[in-house]
N, C-alpha and C. Protein backbone atom coordinates (compact mmCIF):
# COMPACT_ATOMS: atom_id res chain seq x y z
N UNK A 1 26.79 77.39 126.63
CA UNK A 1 27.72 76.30 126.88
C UNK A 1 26.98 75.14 127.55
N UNK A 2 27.13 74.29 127.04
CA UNK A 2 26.51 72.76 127.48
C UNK A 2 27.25 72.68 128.75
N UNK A 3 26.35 72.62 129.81
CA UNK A 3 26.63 72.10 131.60
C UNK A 3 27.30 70.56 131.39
N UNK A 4 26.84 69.59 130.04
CA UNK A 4 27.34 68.45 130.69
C UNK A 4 28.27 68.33 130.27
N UNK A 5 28.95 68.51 129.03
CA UNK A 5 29.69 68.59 128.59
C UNK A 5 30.92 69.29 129.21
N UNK A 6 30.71 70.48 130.09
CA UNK A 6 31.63 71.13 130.47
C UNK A 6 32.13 70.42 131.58
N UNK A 7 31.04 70.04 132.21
CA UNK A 7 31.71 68.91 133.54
C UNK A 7 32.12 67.61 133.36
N UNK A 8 31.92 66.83 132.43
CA UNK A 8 32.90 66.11 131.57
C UNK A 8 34.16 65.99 131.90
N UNK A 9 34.39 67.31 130.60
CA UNK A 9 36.08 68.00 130.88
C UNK A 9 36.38 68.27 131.86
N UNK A 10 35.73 68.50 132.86
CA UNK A 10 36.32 69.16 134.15
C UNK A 10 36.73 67.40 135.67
N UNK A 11 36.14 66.86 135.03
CA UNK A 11 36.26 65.60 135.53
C UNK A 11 37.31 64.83 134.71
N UNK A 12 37.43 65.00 133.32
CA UNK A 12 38.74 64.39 132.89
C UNK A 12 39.83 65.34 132.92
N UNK A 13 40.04 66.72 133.52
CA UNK A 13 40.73 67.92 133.55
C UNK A 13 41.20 67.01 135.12
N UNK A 14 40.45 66.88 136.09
CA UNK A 14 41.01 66.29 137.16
C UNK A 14 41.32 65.10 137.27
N UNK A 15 41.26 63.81 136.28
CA UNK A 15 41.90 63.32 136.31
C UNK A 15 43.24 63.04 136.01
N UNK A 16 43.41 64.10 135.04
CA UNK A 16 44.95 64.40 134.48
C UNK A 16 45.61 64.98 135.47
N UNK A 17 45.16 65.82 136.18
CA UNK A 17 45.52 66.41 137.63
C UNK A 17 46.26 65.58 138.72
N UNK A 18 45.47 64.66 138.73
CA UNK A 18 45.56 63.77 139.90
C UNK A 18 46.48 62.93 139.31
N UNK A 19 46.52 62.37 138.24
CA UNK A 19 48.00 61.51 137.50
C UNK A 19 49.15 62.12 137.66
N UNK A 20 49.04 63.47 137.34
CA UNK A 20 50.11 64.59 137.41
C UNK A 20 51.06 64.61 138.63
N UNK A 21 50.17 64.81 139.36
CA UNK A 21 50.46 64.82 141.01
C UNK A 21 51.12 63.10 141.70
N UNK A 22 50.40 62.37 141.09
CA UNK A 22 51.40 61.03 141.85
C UNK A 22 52.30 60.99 141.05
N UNK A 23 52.42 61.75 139.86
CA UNK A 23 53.93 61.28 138.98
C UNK A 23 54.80 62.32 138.99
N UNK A 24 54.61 63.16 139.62
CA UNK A 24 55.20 64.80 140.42
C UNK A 24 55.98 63.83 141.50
N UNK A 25 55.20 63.46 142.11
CA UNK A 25 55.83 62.93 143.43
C UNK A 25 56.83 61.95 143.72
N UNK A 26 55.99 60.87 142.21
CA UNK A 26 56.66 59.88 142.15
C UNK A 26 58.14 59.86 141.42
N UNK A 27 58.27 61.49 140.65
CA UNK A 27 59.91 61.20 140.22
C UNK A 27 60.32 62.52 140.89
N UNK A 28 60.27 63.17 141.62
CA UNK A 28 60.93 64.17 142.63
C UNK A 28 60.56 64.06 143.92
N UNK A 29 59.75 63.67 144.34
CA UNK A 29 60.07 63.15 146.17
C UNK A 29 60.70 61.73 146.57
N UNK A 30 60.22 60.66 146.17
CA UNK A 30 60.76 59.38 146.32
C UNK A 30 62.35 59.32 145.61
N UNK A 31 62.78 60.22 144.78
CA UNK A 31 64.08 59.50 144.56
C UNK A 31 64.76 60.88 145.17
N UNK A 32 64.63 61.84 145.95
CA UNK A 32 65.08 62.58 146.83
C UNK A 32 64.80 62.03 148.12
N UNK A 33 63.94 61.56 148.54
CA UNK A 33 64.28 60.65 149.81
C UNK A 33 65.42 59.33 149.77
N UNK A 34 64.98 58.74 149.05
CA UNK A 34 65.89 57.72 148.35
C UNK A 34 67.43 58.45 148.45
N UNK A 35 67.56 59.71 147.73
CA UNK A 35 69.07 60.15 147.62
C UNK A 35 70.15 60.53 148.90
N UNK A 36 68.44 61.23 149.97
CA UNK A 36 69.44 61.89 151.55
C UNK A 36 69.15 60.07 152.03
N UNK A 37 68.94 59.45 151.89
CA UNK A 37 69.15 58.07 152.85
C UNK A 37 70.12 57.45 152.66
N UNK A 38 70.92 57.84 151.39
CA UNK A 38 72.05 57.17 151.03
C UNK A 38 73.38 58.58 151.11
N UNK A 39 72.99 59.56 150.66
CA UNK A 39 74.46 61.00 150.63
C UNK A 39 73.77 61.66 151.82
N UNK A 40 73.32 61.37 153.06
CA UNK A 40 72.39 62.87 153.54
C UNK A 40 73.24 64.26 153.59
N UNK A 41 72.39 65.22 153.66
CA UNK A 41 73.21 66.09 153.80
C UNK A 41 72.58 67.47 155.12
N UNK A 42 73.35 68.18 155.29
CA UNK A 42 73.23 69.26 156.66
C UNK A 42 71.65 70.16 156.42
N UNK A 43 71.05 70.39 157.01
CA UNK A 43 69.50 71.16 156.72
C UNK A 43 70.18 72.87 156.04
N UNK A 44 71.45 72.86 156.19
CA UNK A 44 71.23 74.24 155.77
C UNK A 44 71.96 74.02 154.04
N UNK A 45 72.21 73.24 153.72
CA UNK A 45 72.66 72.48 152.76
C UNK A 45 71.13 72.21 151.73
N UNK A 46 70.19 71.86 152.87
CA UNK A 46 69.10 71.46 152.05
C UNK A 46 68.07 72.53 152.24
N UNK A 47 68.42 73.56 152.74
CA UNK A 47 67.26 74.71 152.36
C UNK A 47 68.28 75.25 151.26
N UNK A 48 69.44 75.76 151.26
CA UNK A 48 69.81 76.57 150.10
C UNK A 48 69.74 76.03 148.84
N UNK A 49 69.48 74.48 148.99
CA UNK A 49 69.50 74.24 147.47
C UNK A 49 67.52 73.89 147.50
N UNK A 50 67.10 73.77 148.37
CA UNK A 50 65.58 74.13 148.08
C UNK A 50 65.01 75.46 147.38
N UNK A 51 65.78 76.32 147.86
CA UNK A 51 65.71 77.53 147.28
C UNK A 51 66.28 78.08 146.00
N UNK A 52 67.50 77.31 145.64
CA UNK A 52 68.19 77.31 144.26
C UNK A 52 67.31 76.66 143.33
N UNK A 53 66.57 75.74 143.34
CA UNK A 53 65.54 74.46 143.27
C UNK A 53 64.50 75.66 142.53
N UNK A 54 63.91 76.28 143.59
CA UNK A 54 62.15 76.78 143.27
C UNK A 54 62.74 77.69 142.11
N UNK A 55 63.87 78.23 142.61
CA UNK A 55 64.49 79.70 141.67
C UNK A 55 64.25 79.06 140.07
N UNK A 56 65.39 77.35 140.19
CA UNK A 56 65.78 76.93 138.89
C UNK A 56 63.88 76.55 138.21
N UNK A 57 63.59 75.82 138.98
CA UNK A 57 61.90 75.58 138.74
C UNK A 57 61.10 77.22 137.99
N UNK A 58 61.39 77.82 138.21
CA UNK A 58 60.80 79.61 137.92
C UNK A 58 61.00 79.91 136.75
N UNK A 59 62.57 79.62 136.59
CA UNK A 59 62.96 79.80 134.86
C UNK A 59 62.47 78.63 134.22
N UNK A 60 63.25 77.44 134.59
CA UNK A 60 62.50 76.56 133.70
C UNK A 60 60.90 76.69 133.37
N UNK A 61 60.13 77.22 134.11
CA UNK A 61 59.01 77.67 133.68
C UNK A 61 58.72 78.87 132.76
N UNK A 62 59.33 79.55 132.50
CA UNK A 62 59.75 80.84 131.75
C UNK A 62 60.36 80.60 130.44
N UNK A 63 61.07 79.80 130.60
CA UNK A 63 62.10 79.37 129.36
C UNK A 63 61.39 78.70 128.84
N UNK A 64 60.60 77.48 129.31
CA UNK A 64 59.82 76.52 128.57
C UNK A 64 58.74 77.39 127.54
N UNK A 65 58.10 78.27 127.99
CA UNK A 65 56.44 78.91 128.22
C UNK A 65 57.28 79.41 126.68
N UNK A 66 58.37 80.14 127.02
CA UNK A 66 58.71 81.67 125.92
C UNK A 66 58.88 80.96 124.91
N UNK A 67 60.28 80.44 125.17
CA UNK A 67 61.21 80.18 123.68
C UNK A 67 60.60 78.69 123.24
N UNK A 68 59.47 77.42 123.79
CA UNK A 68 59.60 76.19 122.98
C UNK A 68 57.79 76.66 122.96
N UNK A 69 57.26 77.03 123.82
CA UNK A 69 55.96 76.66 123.59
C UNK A 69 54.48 77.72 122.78
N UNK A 70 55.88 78.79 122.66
CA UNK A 70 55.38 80.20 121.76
C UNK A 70 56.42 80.06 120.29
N UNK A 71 57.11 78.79 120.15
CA UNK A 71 58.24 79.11 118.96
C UNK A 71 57.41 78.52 117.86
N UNK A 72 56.69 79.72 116.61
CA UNK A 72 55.72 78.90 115.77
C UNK A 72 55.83 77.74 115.01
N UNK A 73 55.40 76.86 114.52
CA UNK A 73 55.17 75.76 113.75
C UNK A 73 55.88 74.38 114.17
N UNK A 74 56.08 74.50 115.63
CA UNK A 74 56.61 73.58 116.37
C UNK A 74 55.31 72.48 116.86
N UNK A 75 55.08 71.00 117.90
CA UNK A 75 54.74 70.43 117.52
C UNK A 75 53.87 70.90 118.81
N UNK A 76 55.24 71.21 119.94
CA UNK A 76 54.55 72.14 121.35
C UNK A 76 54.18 72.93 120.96
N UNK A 77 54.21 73.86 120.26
CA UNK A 77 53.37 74.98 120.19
C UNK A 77 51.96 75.16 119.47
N UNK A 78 51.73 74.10 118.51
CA UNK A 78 50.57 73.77 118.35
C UNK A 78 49.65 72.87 119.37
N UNK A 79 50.70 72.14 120.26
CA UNK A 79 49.85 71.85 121.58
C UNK A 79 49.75 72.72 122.34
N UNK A 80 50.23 73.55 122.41
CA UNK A 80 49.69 75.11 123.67
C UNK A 80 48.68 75.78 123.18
N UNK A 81 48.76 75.77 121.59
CA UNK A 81 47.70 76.82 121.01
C UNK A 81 46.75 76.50 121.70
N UNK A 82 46.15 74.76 121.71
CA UNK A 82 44.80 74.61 122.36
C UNK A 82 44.63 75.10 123.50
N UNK A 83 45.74 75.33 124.09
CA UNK A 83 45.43 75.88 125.61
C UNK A 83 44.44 76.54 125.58
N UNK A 84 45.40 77.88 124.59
CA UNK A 84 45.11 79.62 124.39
C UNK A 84 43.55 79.42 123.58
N UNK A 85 43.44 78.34 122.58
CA UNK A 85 42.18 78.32 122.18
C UNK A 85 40.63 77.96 123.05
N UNK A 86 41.41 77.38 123.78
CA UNK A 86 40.23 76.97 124.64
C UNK A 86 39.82 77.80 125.56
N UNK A 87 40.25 78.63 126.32
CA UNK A 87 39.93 79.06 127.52
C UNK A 87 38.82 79.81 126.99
N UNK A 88 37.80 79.62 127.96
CA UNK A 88 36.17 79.92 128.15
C UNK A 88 35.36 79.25 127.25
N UNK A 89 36.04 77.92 126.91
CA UNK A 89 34.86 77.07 125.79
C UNK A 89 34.94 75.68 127.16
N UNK A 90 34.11 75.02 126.53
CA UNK A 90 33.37 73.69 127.37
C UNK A 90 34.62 72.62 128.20
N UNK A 91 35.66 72.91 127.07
CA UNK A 91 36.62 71.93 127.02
C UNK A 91 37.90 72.27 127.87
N UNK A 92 37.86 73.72 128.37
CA UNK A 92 39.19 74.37 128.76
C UNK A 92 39.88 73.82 129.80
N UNK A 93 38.76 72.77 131.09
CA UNK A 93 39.45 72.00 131.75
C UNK A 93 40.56 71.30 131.41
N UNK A 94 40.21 70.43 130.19
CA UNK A 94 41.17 69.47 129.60
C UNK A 94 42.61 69.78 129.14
N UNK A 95 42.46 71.34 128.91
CA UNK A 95 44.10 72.05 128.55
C UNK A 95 44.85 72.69 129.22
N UNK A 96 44.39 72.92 130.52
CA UNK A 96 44.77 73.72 131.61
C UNK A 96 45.79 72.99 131.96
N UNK A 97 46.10 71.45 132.17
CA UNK A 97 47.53 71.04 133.14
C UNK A 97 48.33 71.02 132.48
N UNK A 98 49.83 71.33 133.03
CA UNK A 98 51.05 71.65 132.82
C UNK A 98 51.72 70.29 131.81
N UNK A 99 50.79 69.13 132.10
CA UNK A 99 51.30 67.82 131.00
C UNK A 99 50.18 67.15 131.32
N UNK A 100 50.14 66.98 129.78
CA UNK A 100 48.70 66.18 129.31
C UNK A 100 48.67 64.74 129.68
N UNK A 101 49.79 64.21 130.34
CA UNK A 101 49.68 62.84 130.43
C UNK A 101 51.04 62.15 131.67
N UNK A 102 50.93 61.44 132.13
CA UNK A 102 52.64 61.26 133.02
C UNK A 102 53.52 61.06 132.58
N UNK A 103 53.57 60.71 131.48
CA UNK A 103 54.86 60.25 130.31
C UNK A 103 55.43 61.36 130.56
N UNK A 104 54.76 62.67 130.34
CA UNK A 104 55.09 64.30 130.06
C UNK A 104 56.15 64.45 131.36
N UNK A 105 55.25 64.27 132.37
CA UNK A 105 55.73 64.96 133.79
C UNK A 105 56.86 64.34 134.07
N UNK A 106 56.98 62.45 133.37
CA UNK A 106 58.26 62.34 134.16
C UNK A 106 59.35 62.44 132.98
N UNK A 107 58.95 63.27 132.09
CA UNK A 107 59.94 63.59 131.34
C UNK A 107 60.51 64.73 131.54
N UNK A 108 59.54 65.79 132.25
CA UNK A 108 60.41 67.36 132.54
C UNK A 108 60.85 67.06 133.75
N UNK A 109 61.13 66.18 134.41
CA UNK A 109 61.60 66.04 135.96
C UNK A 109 63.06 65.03 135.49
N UNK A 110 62.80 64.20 134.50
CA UNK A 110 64.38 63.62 134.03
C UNK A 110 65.32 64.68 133.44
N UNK A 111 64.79 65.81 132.59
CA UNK A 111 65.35 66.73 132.06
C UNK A 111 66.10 67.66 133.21
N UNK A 112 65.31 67.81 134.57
CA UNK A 112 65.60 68.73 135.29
C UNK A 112 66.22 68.06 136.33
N UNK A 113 66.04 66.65 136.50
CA UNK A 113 66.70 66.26 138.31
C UNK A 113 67.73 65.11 137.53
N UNK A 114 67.88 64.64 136.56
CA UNK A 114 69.14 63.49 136.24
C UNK A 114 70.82 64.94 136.09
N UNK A 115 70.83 65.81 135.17
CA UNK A 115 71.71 66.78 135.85
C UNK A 115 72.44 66.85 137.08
N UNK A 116 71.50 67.01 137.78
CA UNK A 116 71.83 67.45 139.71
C UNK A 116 71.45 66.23 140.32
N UNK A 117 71.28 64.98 139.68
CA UNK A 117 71.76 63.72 140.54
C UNK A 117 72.90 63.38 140.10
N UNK A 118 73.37 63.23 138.95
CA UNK A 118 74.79 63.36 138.52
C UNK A 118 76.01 64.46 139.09
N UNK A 119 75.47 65.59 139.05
CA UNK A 119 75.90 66.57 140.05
C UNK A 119 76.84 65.85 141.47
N UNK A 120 75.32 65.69 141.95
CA UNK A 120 75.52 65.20 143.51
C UNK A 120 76.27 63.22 143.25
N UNK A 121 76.19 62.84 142.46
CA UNK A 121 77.08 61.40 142.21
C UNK A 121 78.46 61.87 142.03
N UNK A 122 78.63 62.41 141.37
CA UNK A 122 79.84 62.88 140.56
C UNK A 122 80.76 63.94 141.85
N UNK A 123 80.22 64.96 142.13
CA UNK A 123 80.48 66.21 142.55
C UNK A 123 80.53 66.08 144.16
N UNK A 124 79.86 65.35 144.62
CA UNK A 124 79.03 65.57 146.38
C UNK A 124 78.97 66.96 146.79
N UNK A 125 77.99 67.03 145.94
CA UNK A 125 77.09 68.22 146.46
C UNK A 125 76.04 68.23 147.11
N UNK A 126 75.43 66.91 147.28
CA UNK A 126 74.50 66.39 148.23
C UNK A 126 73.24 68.40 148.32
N UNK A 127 72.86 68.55 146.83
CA UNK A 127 71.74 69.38 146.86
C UNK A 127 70.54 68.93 146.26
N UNK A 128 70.84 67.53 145.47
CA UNK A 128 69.43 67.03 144.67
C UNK A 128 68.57 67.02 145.35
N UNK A 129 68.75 66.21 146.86
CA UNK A 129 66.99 66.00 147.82
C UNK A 129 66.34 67.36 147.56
N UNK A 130 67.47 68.65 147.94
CA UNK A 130 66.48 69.78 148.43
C UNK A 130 66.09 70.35 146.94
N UNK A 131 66.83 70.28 146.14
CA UNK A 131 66.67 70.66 144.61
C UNK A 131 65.28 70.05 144.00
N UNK A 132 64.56 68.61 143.88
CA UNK A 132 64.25 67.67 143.70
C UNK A 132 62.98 68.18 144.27
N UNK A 133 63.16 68.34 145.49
CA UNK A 133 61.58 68.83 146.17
C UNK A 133 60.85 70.00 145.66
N UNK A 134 62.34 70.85 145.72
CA UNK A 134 61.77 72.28 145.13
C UNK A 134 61.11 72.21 144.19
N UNK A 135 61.87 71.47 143.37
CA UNK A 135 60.67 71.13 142.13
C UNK A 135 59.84 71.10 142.07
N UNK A 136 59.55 69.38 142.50
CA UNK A 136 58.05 69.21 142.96
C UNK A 136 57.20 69.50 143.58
N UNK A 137 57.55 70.82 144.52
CA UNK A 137 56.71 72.03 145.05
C UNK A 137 56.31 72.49 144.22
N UNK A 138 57.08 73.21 142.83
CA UNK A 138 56.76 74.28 142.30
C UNK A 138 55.87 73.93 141.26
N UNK A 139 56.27 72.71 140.75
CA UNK A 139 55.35 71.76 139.55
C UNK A 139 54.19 71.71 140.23
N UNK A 140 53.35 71.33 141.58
CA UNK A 140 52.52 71.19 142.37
C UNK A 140 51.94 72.38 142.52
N UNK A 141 52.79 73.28 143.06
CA UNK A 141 51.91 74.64 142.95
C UNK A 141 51.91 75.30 141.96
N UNK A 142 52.19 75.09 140.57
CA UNK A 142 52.13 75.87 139.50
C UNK A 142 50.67 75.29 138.94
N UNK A 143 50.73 74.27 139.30
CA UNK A 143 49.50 73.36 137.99
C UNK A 143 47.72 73.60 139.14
N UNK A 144 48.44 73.55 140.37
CA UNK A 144 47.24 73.93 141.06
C UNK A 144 46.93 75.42 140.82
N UNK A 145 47.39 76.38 140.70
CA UNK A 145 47.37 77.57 140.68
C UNK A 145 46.87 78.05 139.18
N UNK A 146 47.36 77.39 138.16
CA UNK A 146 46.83 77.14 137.08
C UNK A 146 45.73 77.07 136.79
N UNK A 147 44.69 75.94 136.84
CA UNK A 147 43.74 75.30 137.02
C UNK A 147 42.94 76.14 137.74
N UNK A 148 43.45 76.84 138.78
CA UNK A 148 41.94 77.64 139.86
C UNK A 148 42.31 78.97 139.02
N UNK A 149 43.25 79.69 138.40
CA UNK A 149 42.66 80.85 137.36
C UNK A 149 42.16 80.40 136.67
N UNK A 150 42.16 79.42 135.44
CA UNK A 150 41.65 79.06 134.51
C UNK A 150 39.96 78.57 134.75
N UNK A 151 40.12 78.00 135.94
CA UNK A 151 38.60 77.45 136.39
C UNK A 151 37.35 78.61 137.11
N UNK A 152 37.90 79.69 137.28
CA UNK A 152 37.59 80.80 138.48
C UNK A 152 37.65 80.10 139.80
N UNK A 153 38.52 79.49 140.19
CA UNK A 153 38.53 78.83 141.57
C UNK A 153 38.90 80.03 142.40
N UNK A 154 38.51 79.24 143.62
CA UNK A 154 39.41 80.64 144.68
C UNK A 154 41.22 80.44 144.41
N UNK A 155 41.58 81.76 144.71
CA UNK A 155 43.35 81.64 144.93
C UNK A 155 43.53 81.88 146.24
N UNK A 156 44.67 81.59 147.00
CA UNK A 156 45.37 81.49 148.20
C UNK A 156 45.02 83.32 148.28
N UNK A 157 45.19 83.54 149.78
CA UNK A 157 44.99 85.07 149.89
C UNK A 157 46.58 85.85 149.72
N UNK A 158 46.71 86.52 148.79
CA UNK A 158 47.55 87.50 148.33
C UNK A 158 48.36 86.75 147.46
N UNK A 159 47.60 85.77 146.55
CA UNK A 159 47.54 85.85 144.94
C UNK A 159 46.37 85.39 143.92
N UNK A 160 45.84 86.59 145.03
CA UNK A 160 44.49 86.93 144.03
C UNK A 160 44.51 87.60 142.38
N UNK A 161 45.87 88.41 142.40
CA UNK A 161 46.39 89.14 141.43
C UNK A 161 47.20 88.06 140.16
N UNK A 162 47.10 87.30 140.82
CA UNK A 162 47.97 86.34 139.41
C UNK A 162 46.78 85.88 138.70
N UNK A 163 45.34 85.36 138.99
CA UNK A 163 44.57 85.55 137.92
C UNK A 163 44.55 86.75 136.49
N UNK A 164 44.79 87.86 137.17
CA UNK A 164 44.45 88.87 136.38
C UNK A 164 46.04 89.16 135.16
N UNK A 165 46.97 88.59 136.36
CA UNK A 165 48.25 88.80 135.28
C UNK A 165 48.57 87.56 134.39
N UNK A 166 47.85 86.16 134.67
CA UNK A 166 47.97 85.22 133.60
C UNK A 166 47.04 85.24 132.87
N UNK A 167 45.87 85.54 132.60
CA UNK A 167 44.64 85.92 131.62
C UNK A 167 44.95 87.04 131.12
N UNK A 168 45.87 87.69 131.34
CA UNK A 168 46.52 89.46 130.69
C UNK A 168 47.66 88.39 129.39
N UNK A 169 47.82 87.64 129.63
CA UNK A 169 48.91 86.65 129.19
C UNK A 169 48.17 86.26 127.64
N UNK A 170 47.31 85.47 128.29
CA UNK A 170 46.11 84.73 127.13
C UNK A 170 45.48 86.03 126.38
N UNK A 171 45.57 87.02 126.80
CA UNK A 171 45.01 88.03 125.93
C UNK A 171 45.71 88.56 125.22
N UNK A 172 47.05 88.79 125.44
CA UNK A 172 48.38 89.43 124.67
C UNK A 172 49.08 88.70 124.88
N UNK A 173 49.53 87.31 124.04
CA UNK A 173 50.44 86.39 124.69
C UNK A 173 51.93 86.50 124.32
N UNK A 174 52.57 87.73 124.23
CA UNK A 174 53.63 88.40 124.04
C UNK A 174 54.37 88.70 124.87
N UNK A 175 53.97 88.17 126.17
CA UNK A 175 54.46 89.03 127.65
C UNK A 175 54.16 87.91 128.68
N UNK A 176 54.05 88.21 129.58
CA UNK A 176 53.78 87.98 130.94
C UNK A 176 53.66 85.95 131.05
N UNK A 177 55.16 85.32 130.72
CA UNK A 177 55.29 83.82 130.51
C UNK A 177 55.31 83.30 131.92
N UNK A 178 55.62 83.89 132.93
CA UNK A 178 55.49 83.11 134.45
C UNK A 178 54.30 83.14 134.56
N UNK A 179 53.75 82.27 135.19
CA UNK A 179 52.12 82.22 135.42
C UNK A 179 51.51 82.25 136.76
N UNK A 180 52.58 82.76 138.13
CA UNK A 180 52.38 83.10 139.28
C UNK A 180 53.45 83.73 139.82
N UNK A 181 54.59 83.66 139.53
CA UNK A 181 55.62 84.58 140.24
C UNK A 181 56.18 84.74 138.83
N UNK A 182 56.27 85.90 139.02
CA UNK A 182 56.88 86.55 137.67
C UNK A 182 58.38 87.36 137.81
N UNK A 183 59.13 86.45 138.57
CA UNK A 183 60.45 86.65 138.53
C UNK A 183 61.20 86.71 137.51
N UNK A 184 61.18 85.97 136.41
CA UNK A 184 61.90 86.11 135.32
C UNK A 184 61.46 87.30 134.50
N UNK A 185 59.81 87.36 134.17
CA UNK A 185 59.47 87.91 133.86
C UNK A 185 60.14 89.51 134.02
N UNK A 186 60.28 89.93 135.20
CA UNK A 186 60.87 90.95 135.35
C UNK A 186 62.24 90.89 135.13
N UNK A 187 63.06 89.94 135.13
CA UNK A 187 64.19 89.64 134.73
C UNK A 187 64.34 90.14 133.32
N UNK A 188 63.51 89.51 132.34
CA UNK A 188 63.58 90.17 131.16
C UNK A 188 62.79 90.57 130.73
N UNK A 189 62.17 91.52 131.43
CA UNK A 189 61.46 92.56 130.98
C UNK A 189 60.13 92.22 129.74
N UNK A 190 59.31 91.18 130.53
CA UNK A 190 58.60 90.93 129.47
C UNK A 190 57.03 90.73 130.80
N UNK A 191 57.28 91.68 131.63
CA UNK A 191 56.00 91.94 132.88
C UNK A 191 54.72 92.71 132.23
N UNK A 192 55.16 93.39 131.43
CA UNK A 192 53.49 94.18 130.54
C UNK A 192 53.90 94.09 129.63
N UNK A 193 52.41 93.87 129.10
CA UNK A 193 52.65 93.86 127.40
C UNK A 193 52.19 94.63 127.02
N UNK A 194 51.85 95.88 127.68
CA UNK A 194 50.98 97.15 126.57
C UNK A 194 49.31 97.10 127.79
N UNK A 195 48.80 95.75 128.27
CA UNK A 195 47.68 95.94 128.69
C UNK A 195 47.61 95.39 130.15
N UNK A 196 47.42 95.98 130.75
CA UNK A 196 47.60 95.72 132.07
C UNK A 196 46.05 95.20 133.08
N UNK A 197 45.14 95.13 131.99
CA UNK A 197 43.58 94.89 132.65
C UNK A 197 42.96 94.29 131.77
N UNK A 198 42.22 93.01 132.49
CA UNK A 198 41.96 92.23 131.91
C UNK A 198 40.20 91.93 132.49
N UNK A 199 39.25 91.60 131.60
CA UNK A 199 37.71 91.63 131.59
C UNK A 199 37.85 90.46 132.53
N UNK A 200 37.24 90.32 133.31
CA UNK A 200 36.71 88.75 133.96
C UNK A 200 37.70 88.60 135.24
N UNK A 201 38.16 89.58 135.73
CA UNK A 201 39.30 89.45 136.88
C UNK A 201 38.04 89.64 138.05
């Protein structure tokens, strides 16, 4: 494998990163601050829906992965293939983030936070701030967490094991669609796929 080439990608892999991340922020933290400055609401109001938030963030990650980005001859799923094709070639930086561009990111954050700002307009439910964040926690820590299996980076201590269960993924990609908490996964029963060990862990 060409060294320069690989660091290349890994320099335009982080710049997609770093776009990702101000446009993470920029459509789920700023218009959740924006929202408690105008509806605020009680802290225990805004942890339970922080927590409804990461939950809804978990599936939507599950749901996305299974049914649009594994459904064959679709336009996403020939953009994921490269994912799956790439990993351990020169280029794999470049396919590793969760959206190839910000257009992407602030399109799964309109899909997921215009709902539950309407919600909270409509309803006063005053849960979008904490909903909104959750998100953009989980979008934040999914794509970082991503990126350091895919890269061999270090992982946080005690999820050292999600390397080995998202590369179990890329090897049998029939199974295992959460790519760090595999809540759904166990939800529907799609936690092993037959192989439970994976070369390079």
């Amino acid at each position: 494998m060409d060294a320069g080439l690989q660091a290349a990608s890994i320099a335009r892999g982080r710049v997609i990163k770093r776009d990702n991340f101000v446009t993470a922020v920029a459509c789920g933290v700023l218009p959740a601050i924006a929202l408690y400055a105008v509806f605020p609401a009680r802290p225990l109001n805004l942890a339970i829906s922080f927590v409804a938030g990461f939950i809804w963030a978990n599936y939507f990650e599950y749901a996305y992965h299974r049914y649009l980005l594994h459904l064959p001859g679709t336009k996403l799923a020939r953009k994921h293939l490269e994912h799956h094709s790439t990993v351990g070639a020169f280029n794999e930086a470049e396919n590793v983030n969760l959206g190839s561009a910000p257009i992407f990111v602030a399109l799964l954050f309109a899909i997921n936070g215009i709902p539950v700002i309407l919600a909270d307009l409509l309803l006063g439910f005053h849960s979008a701030p904490g909903v909104l964040v959750a998100f953009t926690a989980y979008f934040l820590l999914t794509e970082e967490l991503h990126w350091r299996i895919h890269l061999g980076e270090s992982l946080p201590l005690g999820l050292e094991s999600t390397r080995r269960y998202h590369l179990s993924h890329h090897t049998r990609p029939n199974a295992k669609f959460n790519i760090f908490l595999p809540l759904w996964d166990l939800v529907f029963r799609t936690a092993s796929n037959g192989r439970e060990e994976v070369a390079g862990d």
